[in-house]
N, C-alpha and C. Protein backbone atom coordinates (compact mmCIF):
# COMPACT_ATOMS: atom_id res chain seq x y z
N UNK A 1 -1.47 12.48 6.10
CA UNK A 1 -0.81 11.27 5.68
C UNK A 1 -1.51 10.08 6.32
N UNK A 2 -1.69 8.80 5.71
CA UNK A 2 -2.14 7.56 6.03
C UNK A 2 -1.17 7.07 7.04
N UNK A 3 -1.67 6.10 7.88
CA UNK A 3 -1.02 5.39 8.61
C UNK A 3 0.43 5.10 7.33
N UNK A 4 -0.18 3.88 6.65
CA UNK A 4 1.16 3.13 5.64
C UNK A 4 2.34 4.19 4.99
N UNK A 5 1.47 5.63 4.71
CA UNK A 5 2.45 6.52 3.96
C UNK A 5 3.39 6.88 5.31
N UNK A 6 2.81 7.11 6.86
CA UNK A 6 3.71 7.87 7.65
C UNK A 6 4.84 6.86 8.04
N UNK A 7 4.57 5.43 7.97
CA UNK A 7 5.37 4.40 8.40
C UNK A 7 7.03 4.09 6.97
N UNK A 8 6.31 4.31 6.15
CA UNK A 8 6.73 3.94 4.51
C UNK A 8 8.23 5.75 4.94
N UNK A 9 7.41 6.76 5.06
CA UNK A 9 8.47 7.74 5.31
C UNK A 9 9.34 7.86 6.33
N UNK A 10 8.83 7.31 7.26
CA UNK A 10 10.13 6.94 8.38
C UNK A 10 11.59 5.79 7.95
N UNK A 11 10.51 4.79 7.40
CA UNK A 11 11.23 4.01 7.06
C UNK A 11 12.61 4.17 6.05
N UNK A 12 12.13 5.02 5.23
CA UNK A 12 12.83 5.66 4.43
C UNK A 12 14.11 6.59 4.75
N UNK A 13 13.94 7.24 5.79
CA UNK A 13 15.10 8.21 6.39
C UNK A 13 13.78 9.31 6.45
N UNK A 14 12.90 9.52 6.23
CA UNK A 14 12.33 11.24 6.08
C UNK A 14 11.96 11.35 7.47
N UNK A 15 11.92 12.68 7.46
CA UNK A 15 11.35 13.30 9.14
C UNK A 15 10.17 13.30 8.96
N UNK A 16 9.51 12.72 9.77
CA UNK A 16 7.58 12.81 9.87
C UNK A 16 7.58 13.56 10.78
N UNK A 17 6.46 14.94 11.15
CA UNK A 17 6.40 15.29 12.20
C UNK A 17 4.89 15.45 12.00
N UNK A 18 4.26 15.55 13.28
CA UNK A 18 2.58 15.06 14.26
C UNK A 18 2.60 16.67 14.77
N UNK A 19 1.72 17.69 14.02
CA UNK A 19 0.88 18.69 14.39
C UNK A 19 2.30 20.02 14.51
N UNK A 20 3.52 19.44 15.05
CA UNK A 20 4.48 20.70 14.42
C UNK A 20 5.81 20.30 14.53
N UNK A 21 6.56 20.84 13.97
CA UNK A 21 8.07 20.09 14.48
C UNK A 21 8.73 19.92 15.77
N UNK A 22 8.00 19.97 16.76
CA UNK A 22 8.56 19.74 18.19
C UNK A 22 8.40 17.77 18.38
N UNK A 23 7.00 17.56 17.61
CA UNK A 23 6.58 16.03 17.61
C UNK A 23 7.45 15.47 16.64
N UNK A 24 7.68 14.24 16.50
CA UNK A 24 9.02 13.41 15.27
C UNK A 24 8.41 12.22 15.38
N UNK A 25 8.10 11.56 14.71
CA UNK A 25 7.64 10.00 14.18
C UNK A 25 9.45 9.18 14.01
N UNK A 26 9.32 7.85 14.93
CA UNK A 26 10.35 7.46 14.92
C UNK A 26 9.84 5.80 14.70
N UNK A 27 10.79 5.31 14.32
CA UNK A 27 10.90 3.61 14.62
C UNK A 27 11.33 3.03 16.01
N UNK A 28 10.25 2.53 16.96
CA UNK A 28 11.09 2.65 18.22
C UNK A 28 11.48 1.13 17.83
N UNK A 29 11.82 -0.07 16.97
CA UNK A 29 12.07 -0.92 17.12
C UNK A 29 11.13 -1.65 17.34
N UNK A 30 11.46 -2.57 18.35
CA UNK A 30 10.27 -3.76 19.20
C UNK A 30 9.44 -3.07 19.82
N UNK A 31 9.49 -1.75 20.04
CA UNK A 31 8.16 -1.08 20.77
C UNK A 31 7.17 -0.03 19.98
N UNK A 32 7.70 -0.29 18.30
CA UNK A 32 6.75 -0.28 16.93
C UNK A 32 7.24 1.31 16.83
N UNK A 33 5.98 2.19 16.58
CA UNK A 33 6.55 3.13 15.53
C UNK A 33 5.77 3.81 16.47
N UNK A 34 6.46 5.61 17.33
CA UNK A 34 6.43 6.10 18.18
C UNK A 34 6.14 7.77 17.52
N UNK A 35 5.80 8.52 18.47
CA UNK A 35 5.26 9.94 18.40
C UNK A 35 6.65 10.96 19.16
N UNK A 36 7.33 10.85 19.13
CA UNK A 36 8.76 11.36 20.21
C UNK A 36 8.14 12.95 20.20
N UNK A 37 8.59 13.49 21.63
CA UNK A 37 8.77 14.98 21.65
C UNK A 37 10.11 15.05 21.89
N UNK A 38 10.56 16.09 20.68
CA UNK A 38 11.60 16.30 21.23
C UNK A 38 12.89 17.13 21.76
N UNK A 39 11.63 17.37 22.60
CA UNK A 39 12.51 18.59 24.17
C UNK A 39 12.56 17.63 25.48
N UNK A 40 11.62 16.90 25.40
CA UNK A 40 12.14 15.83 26.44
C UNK A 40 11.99 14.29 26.55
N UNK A 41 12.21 13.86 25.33
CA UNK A 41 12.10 12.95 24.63
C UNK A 41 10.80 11.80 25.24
N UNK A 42 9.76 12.00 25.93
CA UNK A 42 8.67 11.41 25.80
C UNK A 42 8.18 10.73 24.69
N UNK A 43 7.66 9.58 24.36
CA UNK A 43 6.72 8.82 23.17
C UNK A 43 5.64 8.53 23.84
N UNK A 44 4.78 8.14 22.50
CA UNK A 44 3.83 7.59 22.71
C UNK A 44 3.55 6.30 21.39
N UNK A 45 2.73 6.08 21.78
CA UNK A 45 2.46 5.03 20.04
C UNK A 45 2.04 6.29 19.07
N UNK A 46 2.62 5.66 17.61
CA UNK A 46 1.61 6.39 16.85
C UNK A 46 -0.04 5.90 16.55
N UNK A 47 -0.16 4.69 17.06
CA UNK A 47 -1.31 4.45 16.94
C UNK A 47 -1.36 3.75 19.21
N UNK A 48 -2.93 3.47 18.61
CA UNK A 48 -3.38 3.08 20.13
C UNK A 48 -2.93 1.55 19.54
N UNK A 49 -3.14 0.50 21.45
CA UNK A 49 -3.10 -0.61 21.19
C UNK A 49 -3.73 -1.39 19.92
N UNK A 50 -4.43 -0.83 19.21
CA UNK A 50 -5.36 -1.82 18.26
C UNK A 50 -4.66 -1.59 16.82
N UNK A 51 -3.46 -0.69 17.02
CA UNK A 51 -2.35 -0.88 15.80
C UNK A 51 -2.98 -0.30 14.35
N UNK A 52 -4.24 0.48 14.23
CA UNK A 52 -5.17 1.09 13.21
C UNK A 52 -5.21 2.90 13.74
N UNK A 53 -5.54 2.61 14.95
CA UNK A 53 -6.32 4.21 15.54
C UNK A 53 -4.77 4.83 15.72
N UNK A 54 -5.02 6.41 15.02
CA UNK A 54 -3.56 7.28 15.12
C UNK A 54 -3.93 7.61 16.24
N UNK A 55 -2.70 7.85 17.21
CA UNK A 55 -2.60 8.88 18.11
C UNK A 55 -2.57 10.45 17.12
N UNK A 56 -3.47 10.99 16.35
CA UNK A 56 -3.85 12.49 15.78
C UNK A 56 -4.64 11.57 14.85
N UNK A 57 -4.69 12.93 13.75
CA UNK A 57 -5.70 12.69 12.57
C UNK A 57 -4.45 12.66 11.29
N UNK A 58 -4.98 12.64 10.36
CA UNK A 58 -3.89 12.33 9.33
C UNK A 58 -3.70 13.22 8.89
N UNK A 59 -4.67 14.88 8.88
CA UNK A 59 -3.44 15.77 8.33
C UNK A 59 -2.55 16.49 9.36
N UNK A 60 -2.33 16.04 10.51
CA UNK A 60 -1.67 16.52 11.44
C UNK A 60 -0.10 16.46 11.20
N UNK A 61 -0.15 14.88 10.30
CA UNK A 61 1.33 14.72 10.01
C UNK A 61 1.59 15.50 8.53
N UNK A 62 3.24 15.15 8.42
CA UNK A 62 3.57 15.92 7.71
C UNK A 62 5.41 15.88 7.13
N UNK A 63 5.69 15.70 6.18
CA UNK A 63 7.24 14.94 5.50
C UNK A 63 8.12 16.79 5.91
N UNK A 64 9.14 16.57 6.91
CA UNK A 64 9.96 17.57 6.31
C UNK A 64 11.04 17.67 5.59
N UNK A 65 11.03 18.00 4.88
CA UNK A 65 11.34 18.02 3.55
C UNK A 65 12.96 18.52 3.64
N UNK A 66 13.22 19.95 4.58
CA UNK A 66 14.86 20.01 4.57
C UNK A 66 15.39 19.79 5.42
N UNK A 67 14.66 18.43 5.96
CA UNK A 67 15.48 17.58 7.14
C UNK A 67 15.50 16.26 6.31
N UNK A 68 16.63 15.37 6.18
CA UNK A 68 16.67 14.20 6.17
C UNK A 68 17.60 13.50 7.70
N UNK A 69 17.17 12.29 7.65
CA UNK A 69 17.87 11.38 9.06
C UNK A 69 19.14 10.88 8.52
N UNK A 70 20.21 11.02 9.39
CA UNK A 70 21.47 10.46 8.70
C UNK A 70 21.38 8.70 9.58
């Protein structure tokens, strides 16, 4: 997935997850759009400071499909 498609599916309600479902793509708000683990809820950016470069590669992510966000 592209940067715009993984942002566009969060936005939406869908679960993005980064290399397997333990990682979750979230909206952190004012601190932009985050990489969460979540067993112990650590983030990171999904991208580095320069707001282009993913923290992974793009087929790492991935829509799950029989999860939606309430």
């Amino acid at each position: 997935m592209t940067l715009q498609e993984i942002k566009k599916a969060v936005d939406e309600g869908k679960v993005v997850h980064c290399g397997n479902s333990l990682y979750e793509v979230i909206n952190g708000g004012k601190a932009g759009y985050l990489i969460r683990c979540t067993s112990n809820d650590h983030c990171i950016g999904l991208t580095w400071q320069d707001g282009v470069t993913m923290n992974g590669e793009e087929e790492d992510f991935y829509i799950n499909n029989s999860k939606l966000k309430k």
